[in-house]
Protein backbone atom coordinates (compact mmCIF):
# COMPACT_ATOMS: atom_id res chain seq x y z
CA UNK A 1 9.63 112.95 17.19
CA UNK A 2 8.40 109.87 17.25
CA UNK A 3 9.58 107.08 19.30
CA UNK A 4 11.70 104.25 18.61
CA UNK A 5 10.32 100.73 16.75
CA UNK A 6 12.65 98.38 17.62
CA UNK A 7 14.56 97.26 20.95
CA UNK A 8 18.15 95.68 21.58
CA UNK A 9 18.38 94.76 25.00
CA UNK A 10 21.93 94.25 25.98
CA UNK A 11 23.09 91.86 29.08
CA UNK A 12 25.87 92.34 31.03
CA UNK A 13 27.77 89.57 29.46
CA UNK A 14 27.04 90.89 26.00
CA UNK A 15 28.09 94.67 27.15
CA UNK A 16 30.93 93.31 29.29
CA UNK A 17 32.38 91.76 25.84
CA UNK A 18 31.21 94.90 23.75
CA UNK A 19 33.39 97.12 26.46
CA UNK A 20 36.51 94.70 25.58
CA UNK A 21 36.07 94.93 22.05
CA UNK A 22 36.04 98.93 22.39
CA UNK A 23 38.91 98.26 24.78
CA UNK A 24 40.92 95.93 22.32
CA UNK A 25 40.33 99.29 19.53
CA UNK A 26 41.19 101.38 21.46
CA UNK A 27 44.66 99.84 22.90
CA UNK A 28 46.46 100.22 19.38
CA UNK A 29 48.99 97.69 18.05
CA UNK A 30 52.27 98.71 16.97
CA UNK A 31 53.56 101.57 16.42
CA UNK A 32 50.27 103.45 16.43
CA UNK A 33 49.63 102.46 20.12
CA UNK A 34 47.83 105.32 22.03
CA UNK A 35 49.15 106.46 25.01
CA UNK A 36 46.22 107.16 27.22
CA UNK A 37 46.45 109.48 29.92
CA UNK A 38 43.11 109.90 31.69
CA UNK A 39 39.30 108.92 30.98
CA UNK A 40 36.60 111.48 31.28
CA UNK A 41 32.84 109.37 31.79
CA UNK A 42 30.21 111.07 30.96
CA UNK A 43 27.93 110.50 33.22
CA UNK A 44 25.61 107.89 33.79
CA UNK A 45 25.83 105.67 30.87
CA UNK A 46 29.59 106.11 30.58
CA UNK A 47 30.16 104.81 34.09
CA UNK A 48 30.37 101.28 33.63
CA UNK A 49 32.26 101.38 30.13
CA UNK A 50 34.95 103.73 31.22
CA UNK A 51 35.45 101.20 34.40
CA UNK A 52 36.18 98.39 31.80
CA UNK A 53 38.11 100.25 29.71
CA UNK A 54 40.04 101.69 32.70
CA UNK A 55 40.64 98.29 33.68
CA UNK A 56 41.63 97.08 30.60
CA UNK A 57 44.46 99.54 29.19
CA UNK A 58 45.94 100.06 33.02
CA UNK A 59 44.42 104.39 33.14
CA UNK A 60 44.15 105.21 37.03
CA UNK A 61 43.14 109.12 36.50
CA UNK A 62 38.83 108.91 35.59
CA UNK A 63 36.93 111.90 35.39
CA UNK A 64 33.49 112.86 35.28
CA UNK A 65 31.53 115.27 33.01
CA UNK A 66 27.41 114.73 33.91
CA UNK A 67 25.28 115.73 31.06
CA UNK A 68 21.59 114.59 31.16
CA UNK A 69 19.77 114.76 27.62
CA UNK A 70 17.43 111.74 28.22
CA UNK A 71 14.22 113.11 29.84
CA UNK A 72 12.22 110.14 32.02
CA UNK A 73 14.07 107.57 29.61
CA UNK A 74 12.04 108.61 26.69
CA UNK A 75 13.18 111.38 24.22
CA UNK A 76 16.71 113.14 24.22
CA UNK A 77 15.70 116.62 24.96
CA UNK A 78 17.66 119.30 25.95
CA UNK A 79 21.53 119.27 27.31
CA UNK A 80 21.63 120.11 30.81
CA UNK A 81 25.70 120.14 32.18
CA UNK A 82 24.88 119.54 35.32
CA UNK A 83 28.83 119.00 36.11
CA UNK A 84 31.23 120.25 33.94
CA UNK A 85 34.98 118.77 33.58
CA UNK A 86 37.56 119.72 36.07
CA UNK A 87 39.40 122.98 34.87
CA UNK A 88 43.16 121.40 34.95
CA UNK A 89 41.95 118.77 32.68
CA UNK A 90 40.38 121.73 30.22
CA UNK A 91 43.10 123.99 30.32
CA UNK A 92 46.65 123.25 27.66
CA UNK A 93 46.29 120.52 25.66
CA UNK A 94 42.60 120.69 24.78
CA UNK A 95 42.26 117.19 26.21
CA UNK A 96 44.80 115.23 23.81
CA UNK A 97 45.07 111.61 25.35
CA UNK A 98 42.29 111.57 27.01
CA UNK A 99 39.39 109.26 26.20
CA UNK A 100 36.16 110.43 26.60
CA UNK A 101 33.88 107.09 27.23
CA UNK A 102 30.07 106.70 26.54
CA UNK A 103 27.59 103.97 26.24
CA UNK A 104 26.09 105.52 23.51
CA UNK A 105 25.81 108.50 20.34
CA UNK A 106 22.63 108.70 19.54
CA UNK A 107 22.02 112.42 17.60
CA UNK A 108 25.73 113.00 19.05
CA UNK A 109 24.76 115.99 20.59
CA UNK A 110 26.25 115.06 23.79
CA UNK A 111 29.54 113.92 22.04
CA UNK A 112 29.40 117.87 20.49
CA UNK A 113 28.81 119.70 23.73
CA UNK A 114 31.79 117.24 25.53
CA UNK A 115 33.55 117.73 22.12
CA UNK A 116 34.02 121.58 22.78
CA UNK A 117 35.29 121.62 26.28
CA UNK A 118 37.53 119.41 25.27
CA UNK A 119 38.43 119.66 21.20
CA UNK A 120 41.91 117.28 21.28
CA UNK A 121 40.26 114.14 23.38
CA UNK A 122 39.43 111.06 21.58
CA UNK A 123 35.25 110.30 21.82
CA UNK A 124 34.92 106.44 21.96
CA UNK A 125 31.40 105.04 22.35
CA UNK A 126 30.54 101.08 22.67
CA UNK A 127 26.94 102.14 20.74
CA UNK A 128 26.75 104.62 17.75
CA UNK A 129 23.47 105.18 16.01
CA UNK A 130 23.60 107.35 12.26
CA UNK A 131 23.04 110.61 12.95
CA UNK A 132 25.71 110.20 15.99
CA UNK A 133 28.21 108.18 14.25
CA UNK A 134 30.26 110.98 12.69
CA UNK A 135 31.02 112.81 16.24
CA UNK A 136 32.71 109.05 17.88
CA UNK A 137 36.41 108.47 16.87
CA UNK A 138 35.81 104.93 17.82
CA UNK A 139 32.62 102.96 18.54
CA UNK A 140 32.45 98.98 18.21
CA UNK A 141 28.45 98.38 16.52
CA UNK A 142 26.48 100.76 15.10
CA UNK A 143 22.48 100.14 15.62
CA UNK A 144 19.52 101.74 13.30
CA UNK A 145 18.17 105.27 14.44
CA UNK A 146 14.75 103.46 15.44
CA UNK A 147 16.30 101.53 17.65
CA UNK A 148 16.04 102.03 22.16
CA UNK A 149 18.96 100.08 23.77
CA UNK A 150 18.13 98.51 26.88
CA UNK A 151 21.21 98.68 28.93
CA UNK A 152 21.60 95.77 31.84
CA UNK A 153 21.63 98.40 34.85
CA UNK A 154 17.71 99.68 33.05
CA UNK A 155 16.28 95.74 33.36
CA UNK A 156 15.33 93.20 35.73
CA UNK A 157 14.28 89.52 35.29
CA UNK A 158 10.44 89.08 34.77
CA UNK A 159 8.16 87.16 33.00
CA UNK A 160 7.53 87.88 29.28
CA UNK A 161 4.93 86.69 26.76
CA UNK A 162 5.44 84.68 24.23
CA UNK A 163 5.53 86.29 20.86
CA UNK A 164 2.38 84.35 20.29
CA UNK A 165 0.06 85.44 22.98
CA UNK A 166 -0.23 81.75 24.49
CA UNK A 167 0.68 81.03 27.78
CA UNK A 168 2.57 77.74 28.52
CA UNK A 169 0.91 75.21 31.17
């Protein structure tokens, strides 16, 4: 597998506003307003998104579910649940109203594995890529399969070159 070509860096305004937008989908209008009853994260990148989105549509009750499938922030490898969902929340309903909250589908693997523990939640995502678009119910951009997001909380201000190799001064 080769790695990606091109690179979106996100700041925390622009994935602040992003979070709304997935927010303002997922809120309804009408008579087809949702009625939310919990938020399951999955863990890490789904943190700060299901915060916003917590924040946003008034949901108190967050859960966790930690899955780790990016291996030293290269390649998704292999699922490893290192914390599944609480058993109340699995048992009954199969998870209807309950949004499951990601920063990201890439391959949607991790949407699949959340997906069958809980077959009746909703998957929304701020980030879909192609091959992951199919397992989000909502997502609010969709970027190319070559393409590494580089989330706010992964950065820090430093110097960078200018595209053409000169330095200023």
């Amino acid at each position: 597998m080769s790695g990606p070509s091109k690179a979106f860096p996100v700041s925390w305004d622009q994935f602040h506003r992003d979070c709304k937008a997935l927010a303002w989908r997922l809120a309804g209008s009408g008579k087809e307003k949702p009625q939310w009853k919990s938020i399951v994260a999955i863990t890490r990148g789904g943190l700060v998104p299901a915060a916003i989105i917590a924040r946003e549509l008034g949901i108190r009750t967050i859960e966790t579910v930690c899955i780790a499938s990016y291996h030293e922030y290269k390649d998704q490898g292999e699922l490893d649940v290192i914390k599944g969902i609480s058993a109340d929340m699995e048992a009954g309903d199969g998870g209807a109203g309950v949004l499951v909250i990601d920063d990201l589908t890439d391959t949607g693997a991790t949407a699949k594995k959340v997906r069958e523990m809980l077959p009746n939640a909703h998957i929304a995502t701020v980030y879909a890529k192609p091959k992951g678009c199919d397992m989000a119910d909502t997502f609010v951009t969709e970027v190319s399969q070559d393409t590494w997001i580089y989330f706010p909380w992964d950065m820090e201000m430093s110097y960078v070159e200018p595209i053409s190799g000169l330095k200023d001064g």
